[in-house]
Protein backbone atom coordinates (compact mmCIF):
# COMPACT_ATOMS: atom_id res chain seq x y z
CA UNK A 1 -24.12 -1.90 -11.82
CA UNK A 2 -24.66 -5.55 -10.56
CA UNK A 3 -21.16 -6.93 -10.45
CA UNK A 4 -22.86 -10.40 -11.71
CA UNK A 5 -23.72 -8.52 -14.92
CA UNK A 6 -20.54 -6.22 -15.42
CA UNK A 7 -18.87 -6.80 -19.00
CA UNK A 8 -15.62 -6.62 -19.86
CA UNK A 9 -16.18 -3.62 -21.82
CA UNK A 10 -18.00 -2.23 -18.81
CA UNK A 11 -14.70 -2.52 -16.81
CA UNK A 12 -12.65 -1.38 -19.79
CA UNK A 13 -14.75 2.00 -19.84
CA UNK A 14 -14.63 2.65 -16.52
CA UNK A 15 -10.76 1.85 -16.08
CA UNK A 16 -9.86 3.73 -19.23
CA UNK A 17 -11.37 6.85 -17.87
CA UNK A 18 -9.61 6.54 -14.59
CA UNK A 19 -6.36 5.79 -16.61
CA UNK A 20 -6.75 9.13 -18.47
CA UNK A 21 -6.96 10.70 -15.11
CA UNK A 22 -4.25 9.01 -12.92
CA UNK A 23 -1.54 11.07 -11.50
CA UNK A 24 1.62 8.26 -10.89
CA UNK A 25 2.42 7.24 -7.79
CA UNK A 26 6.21 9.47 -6.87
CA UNK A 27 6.53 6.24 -4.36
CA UNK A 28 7.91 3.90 -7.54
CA UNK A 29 10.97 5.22 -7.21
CA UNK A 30 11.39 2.45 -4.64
CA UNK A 31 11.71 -0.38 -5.75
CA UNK A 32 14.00 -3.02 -3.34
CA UNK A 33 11.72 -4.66 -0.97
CA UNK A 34 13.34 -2.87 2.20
CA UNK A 35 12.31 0.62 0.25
CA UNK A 36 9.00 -0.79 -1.08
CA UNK A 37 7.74 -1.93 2.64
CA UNK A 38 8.64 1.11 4.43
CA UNK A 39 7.15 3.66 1.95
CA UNK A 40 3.89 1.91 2.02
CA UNK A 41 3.74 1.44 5.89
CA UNK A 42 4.20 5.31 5.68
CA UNK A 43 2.18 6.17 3.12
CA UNK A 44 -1.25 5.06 5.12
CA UNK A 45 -2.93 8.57 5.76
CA UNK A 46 -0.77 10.38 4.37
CA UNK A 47 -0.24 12.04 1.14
CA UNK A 48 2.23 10.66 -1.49
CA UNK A 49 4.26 14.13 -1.35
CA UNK A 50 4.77 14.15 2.27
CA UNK A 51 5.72 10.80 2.26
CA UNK A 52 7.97 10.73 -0.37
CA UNK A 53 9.85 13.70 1.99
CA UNK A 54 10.07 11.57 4.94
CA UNK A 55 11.36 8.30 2.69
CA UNK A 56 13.96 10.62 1.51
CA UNK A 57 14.78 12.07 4.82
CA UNK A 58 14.74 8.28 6.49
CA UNK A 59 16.50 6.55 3.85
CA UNK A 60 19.48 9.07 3.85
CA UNK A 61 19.89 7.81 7.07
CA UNK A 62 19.13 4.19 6.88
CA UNK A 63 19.09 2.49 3.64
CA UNK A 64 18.97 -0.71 5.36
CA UNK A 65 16.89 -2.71 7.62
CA UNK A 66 20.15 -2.59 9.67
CA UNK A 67 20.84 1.08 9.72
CA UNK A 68 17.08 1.80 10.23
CA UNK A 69 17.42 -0.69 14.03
CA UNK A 70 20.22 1.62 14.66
CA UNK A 71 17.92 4.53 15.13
CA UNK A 72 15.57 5.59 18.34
CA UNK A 73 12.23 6.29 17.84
CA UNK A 74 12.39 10.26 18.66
CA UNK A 75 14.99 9.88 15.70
CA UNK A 76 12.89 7.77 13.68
CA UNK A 77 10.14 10.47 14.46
CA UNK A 78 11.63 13.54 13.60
CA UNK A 79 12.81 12.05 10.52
CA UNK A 80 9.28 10.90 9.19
CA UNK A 81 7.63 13.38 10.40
CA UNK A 82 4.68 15.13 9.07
CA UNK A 83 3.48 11.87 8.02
CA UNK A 84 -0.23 10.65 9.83
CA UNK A 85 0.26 9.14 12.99
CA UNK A 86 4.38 9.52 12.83
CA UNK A 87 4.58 8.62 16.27
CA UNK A 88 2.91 5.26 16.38
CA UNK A 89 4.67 4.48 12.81
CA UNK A 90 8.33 5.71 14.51
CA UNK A 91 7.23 2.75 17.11
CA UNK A 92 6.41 0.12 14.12
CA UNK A 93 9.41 0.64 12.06
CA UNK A 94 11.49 0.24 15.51
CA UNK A 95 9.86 -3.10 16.01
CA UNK A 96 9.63 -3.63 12.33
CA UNK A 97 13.82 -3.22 12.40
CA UNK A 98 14.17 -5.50 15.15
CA UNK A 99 11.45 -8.44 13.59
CA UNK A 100 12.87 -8.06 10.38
CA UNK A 101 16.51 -9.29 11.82
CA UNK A 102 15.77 -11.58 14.64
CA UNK A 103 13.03 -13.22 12.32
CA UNK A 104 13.31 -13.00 8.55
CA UNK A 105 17.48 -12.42 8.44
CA UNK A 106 17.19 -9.18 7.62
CA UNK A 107 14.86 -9.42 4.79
CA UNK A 108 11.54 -8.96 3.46
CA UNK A 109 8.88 -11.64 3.94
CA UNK A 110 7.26 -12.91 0.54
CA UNK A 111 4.29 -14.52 1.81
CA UNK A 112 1.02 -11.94 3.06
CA UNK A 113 0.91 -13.88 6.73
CA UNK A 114 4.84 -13.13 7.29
CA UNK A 115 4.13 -9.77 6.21
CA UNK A 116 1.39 -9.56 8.29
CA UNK A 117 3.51 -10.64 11.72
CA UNK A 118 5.35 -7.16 11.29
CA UNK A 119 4.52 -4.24 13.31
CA UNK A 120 2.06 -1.97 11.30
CA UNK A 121 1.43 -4.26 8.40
CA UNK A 122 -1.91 -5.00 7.80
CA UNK A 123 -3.97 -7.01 4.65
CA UNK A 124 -3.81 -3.47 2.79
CA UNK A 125 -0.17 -2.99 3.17
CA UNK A 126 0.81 -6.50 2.87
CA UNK A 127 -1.00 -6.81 -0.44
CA UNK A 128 0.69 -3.30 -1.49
CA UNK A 129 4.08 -4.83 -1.08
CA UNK A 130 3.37 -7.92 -2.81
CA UNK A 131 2.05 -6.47 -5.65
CA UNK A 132 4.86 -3.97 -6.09
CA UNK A 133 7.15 -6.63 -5.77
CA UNK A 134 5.49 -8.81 -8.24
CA UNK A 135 5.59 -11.74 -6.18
CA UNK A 136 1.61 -11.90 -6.12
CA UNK A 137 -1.25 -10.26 -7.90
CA UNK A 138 -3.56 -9.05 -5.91
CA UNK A 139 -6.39 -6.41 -4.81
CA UNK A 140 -5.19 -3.80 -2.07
CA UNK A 141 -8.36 -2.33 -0.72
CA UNK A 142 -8.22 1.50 1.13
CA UNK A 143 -10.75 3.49 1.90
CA UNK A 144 -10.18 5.30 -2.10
CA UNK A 145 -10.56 1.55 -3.69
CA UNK A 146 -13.79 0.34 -0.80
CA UNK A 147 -15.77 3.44 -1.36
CA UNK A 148 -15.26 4.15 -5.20
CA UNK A 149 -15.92 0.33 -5.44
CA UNK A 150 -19.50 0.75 -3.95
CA UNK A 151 -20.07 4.13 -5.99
CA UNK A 152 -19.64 2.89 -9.30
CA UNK A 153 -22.15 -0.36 -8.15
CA UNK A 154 -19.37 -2.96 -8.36
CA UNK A 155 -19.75 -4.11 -4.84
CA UNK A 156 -22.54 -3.63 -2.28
CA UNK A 157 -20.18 -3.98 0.82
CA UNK A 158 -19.46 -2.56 3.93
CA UNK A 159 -15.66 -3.14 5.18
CA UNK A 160 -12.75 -3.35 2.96
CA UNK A 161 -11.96 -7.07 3.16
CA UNK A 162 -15.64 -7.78 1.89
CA UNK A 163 -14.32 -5.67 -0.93
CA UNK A 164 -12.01 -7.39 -2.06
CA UNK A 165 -12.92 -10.54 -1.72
CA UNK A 166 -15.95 -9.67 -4.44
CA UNK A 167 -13.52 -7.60 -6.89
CA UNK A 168 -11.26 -10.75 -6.86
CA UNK A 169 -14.56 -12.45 -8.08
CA UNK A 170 -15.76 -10.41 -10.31
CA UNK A 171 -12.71 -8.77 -11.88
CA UNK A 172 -10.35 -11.16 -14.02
CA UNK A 173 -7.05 -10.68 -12.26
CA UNK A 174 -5.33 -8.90 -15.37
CA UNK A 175 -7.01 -5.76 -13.80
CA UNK A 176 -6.05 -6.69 -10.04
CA UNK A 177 -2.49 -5.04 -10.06
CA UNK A 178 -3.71 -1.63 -11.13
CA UNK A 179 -6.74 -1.14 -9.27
CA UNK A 180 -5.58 0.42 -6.27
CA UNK A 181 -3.86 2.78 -8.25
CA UNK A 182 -6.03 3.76 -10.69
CA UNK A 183 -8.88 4.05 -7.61
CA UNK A 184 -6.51 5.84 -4.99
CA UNK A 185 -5.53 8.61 -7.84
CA UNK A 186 -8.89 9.45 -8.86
CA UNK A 187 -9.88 9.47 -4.89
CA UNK A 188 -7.30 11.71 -4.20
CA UNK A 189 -8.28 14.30 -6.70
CA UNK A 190 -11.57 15.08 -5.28
């Protein structure tokens, strides 16, 4: 499909499909930004199940930005743990603790470049947080969302960011918000 040629109805056929298909997210239940940043920086890697363990197991024992400083990282490991990479993201959400306070008073940035400065948070992530915040529609692009992308003929690219910089173009942004979920589901299922 040349993306310079792809209808409406096009889009509406494919995404309708996918939304017969999708299996929800268990990571909505959080919703305050604090919960929302920290379950996505987790979730990279892993699978939704697992992480949803280790958000229940971490946020038991720090339900704040504060609470979470509080902890080491062999705590913060064993309590995420068997999430992908656990080590290195025990390290991030130590920093991200410490960046969070001495930077942003203890909150959540609301802009992609402050979200960005933390430990661990890349384009994908910080778009992910934004969007389930609804502060900003936008197109997080994974791996699922890059390659199903380039499948279906939407996009000829060849690294994530070229992705969505031509789904941004050719998709009106009413679709934006659900793309990554409709496109990580299906990916998952495989």
């Amino acid at each position: 499909m040349d993306s310079k040629r792809l209808t409406k109805s096009q889009i509406e056929k494919v995404l309708g499909v996918f939304r017969l298909h999708i299996k929800p997210t268990p990571l909505s239940v959080y919703t305050t930004p604090y919960e929302v940043l920290v379950s996505i920086l987790l979730s990279a890697r892993t699978k939704d199940e697992t992480t949803l363990v280790a958000c229940q197991r971490l946020f038991k024992k720090a339900s704040s930005v504060t609470k979470l400083q509080t902890l080491s990282i062999s705590e913060l490991e064993s309590l995420i743990y068997p999430v992908g990479f656990y080590k290195t993201k025990a390290k991030h959400l130590s920093q991200l603790a410490d960046q969070l306070i001495s930077t942003f008073n203890g909150t959540v940035p609301r802009t992609r470049g402050e979200l960005m400065e933390l430990p661990g948070v890349g384009r994908k992530t910080a778009n992910l947080v934004l969007q389930r915040l609804g502060i900003e529609s936008t197109i997080a692009v994974d791996t699922h969302v890059h390659t199903i992308s380039n499948l279906l003929g939407w996009v000829k690219t060849k690294t994530p960011e070229e992705t969505e910089r031509e789904l941004m173009k050719m998709l009106p942004k009413k679709y934006w918000h659900e793309i990554n979920s409709l496109f990580v589901s299906i990916g998952q299922q495989n």
